[in-house]
Protein backbone atom coordinates (compact mmCIF):
# COMPACT_ATOMS: atom_id res chain seq x y z
CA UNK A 1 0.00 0.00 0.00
CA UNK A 2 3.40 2.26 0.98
CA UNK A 3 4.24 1.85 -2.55
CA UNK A 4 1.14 2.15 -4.22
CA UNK A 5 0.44 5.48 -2.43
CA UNK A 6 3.81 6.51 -3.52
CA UNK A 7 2.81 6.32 -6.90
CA UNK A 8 -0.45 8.01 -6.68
CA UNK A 9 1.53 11.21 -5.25
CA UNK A 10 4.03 11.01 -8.18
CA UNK A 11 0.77 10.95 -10.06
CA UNK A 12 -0.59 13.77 -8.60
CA UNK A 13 2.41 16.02 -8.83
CA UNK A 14 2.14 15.90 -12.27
CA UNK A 15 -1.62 15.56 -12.69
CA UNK A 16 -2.48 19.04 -14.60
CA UNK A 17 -0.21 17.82 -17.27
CA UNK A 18 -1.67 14.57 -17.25
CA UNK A 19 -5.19 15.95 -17.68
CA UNK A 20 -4.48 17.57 -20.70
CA UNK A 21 -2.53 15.17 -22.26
CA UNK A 22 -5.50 12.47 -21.86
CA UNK A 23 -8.03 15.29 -22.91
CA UNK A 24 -5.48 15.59 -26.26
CA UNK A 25 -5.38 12.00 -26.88
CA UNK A 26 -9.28 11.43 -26.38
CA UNK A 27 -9.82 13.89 -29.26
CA UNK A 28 -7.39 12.30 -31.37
CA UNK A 29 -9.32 8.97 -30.33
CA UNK A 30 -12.74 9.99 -30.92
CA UNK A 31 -12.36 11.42 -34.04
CA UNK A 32 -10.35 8.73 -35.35
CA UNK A 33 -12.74 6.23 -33.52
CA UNK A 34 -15.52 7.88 -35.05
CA UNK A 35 -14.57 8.56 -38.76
CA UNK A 36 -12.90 5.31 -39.48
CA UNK A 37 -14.43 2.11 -40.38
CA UNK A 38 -13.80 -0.76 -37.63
CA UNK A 39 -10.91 0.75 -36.19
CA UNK A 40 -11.31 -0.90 -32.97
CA UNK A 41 -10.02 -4.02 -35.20
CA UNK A 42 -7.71 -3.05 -37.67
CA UNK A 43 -6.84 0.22 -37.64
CA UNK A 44 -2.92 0.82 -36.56
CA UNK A 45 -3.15 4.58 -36.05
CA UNK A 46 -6.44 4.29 -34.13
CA UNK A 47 -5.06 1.51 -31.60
CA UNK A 48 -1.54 3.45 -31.26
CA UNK A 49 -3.83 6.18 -30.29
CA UNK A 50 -5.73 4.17 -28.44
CA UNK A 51 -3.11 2.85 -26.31
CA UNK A 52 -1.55 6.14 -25.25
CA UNK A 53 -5.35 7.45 -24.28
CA UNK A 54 -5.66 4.29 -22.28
CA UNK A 55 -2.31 4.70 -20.47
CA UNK A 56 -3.00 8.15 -19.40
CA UNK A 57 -6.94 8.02 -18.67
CA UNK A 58 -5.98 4.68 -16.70
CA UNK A 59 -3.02 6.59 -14.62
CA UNK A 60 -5.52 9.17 -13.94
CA UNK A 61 -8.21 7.09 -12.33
CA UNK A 62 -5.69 5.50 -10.43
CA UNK A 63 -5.51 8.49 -8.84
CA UNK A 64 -9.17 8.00 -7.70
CA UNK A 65 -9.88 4.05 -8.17
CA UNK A 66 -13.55 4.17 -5.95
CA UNK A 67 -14.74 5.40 -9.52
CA UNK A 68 -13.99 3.10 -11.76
CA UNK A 69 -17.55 1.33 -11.30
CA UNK A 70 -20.42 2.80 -12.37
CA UNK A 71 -23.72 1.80 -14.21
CA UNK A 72 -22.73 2.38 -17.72
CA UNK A 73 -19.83 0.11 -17.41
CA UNK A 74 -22.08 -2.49 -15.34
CA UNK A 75 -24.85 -2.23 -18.65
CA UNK A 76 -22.34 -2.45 -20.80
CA UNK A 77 -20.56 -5.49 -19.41
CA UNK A 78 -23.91 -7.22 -18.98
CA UNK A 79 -24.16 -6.75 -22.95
CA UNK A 80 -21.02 -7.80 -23.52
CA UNK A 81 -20.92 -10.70 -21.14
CA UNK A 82 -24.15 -12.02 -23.37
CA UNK A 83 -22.55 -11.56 -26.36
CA UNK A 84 -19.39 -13.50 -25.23
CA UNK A 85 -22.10 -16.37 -23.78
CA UNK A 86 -24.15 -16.64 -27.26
CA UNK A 87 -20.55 -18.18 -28.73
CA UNK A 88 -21.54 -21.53 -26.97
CA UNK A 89 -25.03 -21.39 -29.66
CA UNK A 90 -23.80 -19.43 -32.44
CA UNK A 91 -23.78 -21.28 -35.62
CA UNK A 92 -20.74 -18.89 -36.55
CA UNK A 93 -18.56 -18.75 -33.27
CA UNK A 94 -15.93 -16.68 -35.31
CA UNK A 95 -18.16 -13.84 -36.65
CA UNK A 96 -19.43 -13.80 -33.14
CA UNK A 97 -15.75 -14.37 -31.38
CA UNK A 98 -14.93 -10.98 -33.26
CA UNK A 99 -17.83 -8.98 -32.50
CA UNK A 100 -17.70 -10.04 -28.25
CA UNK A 101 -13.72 -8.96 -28.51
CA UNK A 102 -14.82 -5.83 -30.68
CA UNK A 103 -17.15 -5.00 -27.96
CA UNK A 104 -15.05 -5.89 -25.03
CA UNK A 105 -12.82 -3.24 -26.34
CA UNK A 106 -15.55 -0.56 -26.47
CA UNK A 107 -16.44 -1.30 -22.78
CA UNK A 108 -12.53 -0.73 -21.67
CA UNK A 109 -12.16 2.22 -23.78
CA UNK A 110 -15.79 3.61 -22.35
CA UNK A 111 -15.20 2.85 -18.97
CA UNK A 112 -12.00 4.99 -19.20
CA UNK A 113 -13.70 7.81 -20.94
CA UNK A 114 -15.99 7.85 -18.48
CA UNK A 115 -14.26 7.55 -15.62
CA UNK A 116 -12.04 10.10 -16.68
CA UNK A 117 -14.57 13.01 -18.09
CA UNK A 118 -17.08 12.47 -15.09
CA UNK A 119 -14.06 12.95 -12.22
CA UNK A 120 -13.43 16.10 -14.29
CA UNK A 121 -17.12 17.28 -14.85
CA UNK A 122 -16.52 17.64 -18.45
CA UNK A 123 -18.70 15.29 -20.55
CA UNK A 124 -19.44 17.57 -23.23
CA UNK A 125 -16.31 17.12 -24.42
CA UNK A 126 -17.65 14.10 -26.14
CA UNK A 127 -19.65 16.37 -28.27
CA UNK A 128 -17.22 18.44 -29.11
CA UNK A 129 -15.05 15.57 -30.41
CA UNK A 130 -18.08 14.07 -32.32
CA UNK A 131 -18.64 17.73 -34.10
CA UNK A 132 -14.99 17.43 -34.61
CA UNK A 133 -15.20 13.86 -36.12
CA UNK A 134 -18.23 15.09 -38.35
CA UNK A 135 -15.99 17.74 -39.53
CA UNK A 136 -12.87 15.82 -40.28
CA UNK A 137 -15.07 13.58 -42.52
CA UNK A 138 -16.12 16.52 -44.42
CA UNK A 139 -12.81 17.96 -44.90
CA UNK A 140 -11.50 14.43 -45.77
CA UNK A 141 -13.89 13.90 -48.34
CA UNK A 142 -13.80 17.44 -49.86
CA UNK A 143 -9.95 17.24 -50.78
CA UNK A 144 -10.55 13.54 -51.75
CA UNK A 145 -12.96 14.61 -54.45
CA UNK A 146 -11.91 18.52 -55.20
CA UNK A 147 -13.82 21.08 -55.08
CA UNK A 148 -15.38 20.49 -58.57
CA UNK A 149 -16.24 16.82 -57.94
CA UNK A 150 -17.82 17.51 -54.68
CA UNK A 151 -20.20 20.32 -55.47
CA UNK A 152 -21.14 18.41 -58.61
CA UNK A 153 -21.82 14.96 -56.84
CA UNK A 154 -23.52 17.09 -53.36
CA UNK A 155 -26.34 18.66 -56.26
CA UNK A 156 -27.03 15.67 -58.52
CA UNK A 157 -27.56 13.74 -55.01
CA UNK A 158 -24.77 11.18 -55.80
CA UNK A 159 -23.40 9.44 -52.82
CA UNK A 160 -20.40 11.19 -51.92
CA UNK A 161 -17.92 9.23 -49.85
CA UNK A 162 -18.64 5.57 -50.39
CA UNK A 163 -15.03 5.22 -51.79
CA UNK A 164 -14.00 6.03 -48.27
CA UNK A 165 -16.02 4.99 -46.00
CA UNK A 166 -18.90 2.81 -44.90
CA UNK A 167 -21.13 5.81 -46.23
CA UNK A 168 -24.71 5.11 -43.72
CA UNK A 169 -22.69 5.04 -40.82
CA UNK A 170 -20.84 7.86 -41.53
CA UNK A 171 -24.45 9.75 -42.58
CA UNK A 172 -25.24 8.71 -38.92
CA UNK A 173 -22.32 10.53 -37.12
CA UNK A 174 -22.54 13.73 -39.67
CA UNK A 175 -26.17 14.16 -39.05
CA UNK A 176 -25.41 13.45 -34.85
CA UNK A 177 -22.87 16.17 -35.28
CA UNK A 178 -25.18 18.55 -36.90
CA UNK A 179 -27.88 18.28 -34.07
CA UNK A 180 -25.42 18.92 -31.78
CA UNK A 181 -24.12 22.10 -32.94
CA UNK A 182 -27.76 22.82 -33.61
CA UNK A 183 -28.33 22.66 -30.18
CA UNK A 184 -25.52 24.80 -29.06
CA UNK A 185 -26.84 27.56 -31.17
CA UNK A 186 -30.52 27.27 -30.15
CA UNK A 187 -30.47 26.73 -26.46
CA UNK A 188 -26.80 28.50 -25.83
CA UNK A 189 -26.68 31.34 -27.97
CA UNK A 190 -23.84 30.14 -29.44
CA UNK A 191 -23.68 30.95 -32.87
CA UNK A 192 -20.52 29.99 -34.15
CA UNK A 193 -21.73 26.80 -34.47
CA UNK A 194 -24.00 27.58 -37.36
CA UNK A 195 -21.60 26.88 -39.33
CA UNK A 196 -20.23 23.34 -38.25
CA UNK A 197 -23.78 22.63 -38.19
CA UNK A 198 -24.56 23.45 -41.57
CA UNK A 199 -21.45 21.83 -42.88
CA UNK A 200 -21.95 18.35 -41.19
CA UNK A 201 -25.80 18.43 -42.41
CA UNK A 202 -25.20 19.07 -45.90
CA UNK A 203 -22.11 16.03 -45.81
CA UNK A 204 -24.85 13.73 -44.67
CA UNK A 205 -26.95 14.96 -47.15
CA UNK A 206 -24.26 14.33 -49.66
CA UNK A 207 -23.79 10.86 -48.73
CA UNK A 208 -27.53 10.01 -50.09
CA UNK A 209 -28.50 8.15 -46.42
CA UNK A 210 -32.45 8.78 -46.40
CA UNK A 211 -32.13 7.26 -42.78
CA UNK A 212 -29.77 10.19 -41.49
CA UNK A 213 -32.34 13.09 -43.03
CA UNK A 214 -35.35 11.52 -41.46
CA UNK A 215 -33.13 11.71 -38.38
CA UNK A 216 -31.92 14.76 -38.96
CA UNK A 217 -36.09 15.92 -39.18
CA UNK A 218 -37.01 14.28 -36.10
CA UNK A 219 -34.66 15.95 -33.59
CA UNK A 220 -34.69 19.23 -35.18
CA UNK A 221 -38.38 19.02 -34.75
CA UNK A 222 -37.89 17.88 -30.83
CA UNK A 223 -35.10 20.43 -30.33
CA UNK A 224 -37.44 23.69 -31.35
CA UNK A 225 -39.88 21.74 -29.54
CA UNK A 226 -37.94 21.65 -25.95
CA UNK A 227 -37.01 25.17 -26.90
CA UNK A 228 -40.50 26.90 -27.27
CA UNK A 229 -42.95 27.87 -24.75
CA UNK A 230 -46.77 27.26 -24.12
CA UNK A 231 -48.62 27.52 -27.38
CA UNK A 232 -45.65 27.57 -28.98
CA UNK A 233 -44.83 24.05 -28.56
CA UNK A 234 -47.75 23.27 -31.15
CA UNK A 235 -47.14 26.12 -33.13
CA UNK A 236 -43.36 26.04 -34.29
CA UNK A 237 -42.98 22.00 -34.78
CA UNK A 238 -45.86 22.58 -37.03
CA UNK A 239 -43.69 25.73 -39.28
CA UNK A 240 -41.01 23.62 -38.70
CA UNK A 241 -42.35 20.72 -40.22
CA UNK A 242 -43.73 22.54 -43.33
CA UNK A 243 -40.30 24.01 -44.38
CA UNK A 244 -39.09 20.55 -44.10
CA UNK A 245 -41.82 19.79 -46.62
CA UNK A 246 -40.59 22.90 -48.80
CA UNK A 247 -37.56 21.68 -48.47
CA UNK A 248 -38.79 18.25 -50.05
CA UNK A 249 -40.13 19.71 -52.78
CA UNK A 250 -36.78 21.78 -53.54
CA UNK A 251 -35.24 18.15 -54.30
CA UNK A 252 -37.78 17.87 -57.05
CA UNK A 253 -35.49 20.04 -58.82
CA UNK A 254 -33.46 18.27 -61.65
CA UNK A 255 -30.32 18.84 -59.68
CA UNK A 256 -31.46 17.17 -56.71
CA UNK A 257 -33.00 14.50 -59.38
CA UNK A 258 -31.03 11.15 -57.88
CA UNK A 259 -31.42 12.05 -54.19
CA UNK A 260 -35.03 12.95 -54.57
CA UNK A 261 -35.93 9.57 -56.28
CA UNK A 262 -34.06 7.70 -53.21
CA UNK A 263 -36.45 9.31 -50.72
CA UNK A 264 -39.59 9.35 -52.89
CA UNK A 265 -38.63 5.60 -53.11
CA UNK A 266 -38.37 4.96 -49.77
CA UNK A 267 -41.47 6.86 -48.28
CA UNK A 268 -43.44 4.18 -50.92
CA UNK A 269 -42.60 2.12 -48.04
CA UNK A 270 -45.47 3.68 -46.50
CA UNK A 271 -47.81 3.72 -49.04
CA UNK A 272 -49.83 0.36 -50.16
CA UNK A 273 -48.97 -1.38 -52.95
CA UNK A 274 -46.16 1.44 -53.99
CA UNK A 275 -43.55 0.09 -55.46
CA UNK A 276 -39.55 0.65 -53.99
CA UNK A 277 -36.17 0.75 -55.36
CA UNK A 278 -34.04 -2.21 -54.77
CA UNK A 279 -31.76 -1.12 -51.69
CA UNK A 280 -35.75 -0.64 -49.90
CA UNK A 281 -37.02 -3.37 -51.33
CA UNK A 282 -34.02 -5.53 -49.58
CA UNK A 283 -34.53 -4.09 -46.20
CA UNK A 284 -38.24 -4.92 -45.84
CA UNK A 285 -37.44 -8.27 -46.86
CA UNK A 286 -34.76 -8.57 -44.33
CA UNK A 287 -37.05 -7.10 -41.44
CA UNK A 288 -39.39 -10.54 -42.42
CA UNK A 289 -36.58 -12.88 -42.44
CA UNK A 290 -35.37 -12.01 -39.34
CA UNK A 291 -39.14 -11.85 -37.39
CA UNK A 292 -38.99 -15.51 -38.87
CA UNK A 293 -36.01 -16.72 -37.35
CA UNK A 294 -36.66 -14.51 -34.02
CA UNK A 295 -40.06 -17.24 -33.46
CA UNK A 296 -37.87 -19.86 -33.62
CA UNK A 297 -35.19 -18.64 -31.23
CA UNK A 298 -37.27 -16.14 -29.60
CA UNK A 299 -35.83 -16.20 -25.65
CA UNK A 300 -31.56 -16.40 -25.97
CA UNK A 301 -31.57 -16.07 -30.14
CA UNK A 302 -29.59 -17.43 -32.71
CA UNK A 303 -25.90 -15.94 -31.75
CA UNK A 304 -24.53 -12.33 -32.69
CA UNK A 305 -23.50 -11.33 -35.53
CA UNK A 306 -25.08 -14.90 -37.67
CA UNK A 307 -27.22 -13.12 -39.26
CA UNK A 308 -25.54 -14.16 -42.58
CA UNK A 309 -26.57 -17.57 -42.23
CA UNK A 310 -30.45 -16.71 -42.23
CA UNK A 311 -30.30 -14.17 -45.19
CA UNK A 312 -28.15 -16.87 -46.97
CA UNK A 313 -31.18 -19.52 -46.95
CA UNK A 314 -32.76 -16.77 -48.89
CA UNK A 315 -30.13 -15.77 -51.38
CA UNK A 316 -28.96 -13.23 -49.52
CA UNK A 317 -25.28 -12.48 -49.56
CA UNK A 318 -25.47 -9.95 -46.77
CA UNK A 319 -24.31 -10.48 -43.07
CA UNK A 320 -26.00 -7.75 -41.12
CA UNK A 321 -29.85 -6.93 -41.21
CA UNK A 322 -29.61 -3.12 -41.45
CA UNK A 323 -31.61 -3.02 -37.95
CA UNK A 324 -30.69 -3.14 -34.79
CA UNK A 325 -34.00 -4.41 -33.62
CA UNK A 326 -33.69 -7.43 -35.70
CA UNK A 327 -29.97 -7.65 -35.01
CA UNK A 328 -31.02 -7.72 -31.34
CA UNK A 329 -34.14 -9.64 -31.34
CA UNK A 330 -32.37 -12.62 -34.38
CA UNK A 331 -28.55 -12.54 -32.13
CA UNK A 332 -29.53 -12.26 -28.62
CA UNK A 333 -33.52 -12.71 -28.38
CA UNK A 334 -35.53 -11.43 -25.67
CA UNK A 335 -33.07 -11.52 -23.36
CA UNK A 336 -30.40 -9.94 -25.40
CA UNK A 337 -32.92 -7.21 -26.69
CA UNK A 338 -33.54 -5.92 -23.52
CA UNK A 339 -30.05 -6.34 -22.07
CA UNK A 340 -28.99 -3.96 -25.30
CA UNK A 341 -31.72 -1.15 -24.68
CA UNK A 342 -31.78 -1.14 -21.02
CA UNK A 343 -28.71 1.50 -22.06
CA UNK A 344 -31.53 3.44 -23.76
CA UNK A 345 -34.56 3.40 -21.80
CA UNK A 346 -33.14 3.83 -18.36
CA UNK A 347 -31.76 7.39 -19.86
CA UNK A 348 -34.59 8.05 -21.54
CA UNK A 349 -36.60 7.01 -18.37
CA UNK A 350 -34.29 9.58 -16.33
CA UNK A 351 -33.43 12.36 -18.75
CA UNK A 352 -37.16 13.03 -19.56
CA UNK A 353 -38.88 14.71 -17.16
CA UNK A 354 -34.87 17.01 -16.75
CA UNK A 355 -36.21 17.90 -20.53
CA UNK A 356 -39.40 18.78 -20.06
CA UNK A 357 -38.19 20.99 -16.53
CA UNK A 358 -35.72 23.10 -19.18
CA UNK A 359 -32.14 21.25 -18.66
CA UNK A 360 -30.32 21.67 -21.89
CA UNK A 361 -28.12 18.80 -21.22
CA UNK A 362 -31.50 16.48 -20.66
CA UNK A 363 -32.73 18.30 -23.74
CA UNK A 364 -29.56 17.08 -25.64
CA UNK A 365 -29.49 13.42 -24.32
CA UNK A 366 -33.30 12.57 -25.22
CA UNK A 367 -32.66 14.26 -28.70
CA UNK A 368 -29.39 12.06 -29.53
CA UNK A 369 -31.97 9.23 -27.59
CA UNK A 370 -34.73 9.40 -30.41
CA UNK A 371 -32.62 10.22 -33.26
CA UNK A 372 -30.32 6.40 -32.23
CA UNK A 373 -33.55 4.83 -31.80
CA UNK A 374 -34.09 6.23 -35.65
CA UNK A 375 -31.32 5.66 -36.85
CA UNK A 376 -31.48 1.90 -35.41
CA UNK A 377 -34.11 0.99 -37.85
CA UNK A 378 -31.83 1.34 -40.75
CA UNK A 379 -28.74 0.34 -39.82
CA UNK A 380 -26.94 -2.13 -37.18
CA UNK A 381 -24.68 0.55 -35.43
CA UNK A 382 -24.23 -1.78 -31.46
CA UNK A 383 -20.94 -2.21 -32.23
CA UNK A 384 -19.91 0.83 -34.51
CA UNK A 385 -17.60 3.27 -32.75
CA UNK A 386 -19.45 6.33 -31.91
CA UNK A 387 -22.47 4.59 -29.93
CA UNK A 388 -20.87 3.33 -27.04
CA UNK A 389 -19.33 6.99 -27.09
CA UNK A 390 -22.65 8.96 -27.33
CA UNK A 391 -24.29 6.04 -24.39
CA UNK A 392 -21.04 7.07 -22.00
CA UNK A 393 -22.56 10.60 -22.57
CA UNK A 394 -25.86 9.82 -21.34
CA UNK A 395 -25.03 8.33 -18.45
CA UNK A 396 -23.17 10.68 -17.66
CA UNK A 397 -25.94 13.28 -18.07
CA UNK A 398 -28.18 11.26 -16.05
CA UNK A 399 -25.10 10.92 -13.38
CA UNK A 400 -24.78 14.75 -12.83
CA UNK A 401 -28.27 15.31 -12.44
CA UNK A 402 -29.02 13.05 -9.86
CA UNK A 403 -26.16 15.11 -8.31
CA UNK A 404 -28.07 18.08 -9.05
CA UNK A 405 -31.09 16.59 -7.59
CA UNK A 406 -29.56 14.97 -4.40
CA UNK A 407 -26.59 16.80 -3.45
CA UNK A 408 -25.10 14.63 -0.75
CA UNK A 409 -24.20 11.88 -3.77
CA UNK A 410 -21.57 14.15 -4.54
């Protein structure tokens, strides 16, 4: 213990240093853990990166150990745990050997972000370094392309990026990104990030992912919505809605011609009998498939990531389902469903009421809450980088209100 406290002082001597080095390296991380694909497995730059975060952040909550415990890391672990478990019944151990270790990593590198923004009270830097990521992507992509390219491909509604990245996922952090700096401008006055905002929408638009603009809708529409008063509430969702409307209509311009035809395609979805282009078309079929095999496994599923093996009994050369429900309810059934959204709903459950009472950091967390739980129906993002990221936020959130609320937890 002499020589463990020993340490800790040397620590401590040198601990504003050490604070922002590890507030350095996490931006490096997140952006980089953010931006490219799967770099939690094979990224070399991301894991050197990775390693010096984790060396710092973990000297710094040595410093303070009683931390390193708390409910996000607990949910997460459960999750993981599960996924690790399903191995024993997965009909492709591998696939799912990968995805457990891929996740495994998330939790250590979570539990240190945590640990380390929370003892320092500073867990918006996460969404600073996601508006960073979103940014970086941008830039990336702009210079890929050149200025000509870009512009050209961003107004005929081609799908810019998809040489670079995995393009929906990528949609899904721009259009997180943009909300945030939306919300910085609308409930802090800060209006220098208009711009960031602006930028990071039109990228996702530019990517062509009608998932991220129906996001993108929805928690603008909640954010004016937290933000206006009385009658108001009714009143400005409703404007807000019809200039998104406008703003459909603009795409029927023959510049906007290819995007235009993706989302006219994909809101047939909701009309009977319309027909659907064949990326749509794929994705409702998939939904089926996997309600199918969720009957038959319907309590611990079939194993994570196996979906490939039920889409291949239908031709289907794809491994993922495109929704995390499915992905949930096929890989872990009932019981990994709920162990999976439990990180959801128990902020939601929390953060809610904070929202409604005028808390912009509530306001924030149920917003980046809906717009994952719309984004989840078109893509499988449990184990892309930037969601265990945004959950550490919202615990976090939920963490220093309780504070707020009951001061003696302090």
């Amino acid at each position: 213990m002499l020589f463990l406290n020993r340490i800790r002082e040397g620590i401590r001597s040198h601990e504003v240093e050490l604070v922002v080095k590890t507030k350095a390296f996490l931006l490096l991380y997140v952006i980089t853990f953010t931006t490219l694909q799967a770099p939690a497995n094979n990224n070399v730059y991301c894991n050197a990166i990775a390693v010096v975060f984790m060396i710092l952040a973990g000297l710094y909550c040595f410093l303070d150990s009683s931390k390193i415990i708390n409910l996000f890391s607990v949910s997460f672990a459960a999750f993981t745990a599960y996924v690790f478990l399903s191995i024993l019944w997965s009909p492709v151990k591998t696939e799912t050997r990968t995805t457990a270790i891929t996740l495994s990593r998330l939790l250590i590198m979570g539990t240190l972000i945590y640990n380390f923004l929370a003892t320092n009270h500073k867990k918006e830097f996460i969404l600073i370094a996601i508006v960073a990521a979103g940014i970086v992507v941008t830039l990336t992509t702009f210079f890929y392309y050149g200025p000509k390219t870009y512009f050209k491909y961003l107004l005929s509604g081609s799908r810019i990026g998809s040489e670079l990245y995995a393009i929906n996922y990528v949609a899904f952090i721009l259009v997180i990104a943009s909300l945030i700096s939306f919300w910085r401008v609308i409930f802090r006055r800060k209006w220098v990030h208009l711009l960031p905002g602006l930028i990071c929408l039109f990228s996702s638009v530019g990517t062509g992912s009608r998932a991220s603009i129906l996001a993108f809708c929805v928690g603008i529409i909640l954010l004016v919505f937290f933000r206006s008063k009385g009658i108001w509430k009714v009143i400005t969702p409703i404007i807000i809605i019809g200039l998104l409307f406008l703003g459909y209509k603009l795409l029927e311009l023959p510049v906007f011609g290819s995007l235009h035809s993706r989302l006219a395609s994909f809101l047939q979805v909701f009309k009977s009998g319309g027909s659907t282009d064949g990326s749509t078309s794929i994705r409702i079929d998939m939904v089926k498939w996997g309600f199918e095999q969720f009957k038959q496994t319907p309590i611990f599923g079939i194993g994570f990531s196996a979906g490939s093996t039920v889409m291949s009994k239908h031709g289907c050369d794809l491994g993922l389902f495109h929704n995390t429900y499915i992905e949930m309810l096929v890989g872990g059934g009932i019981v990994g469903f709920c162990l999976y959204f439990f990180m959801f709903i128990y902020p939601f459950v929390k953060l809610i009421k904070p929202a409604f009472s005028g808390d912009d950091t509530a306001i924030i967390g149920v917003v980046l809450l809906v717009t994952y739980l719309v984004l989840f129906l078109f893509g499988s993002e449990y184990f892309e980088q930037a969601t265990p990221v945004v959950i550490c936020y919202l615990f976090m959130t939920v963490s220093d209100i309780r504070k707020k609320t009951n001061p003696c937890e302090e």
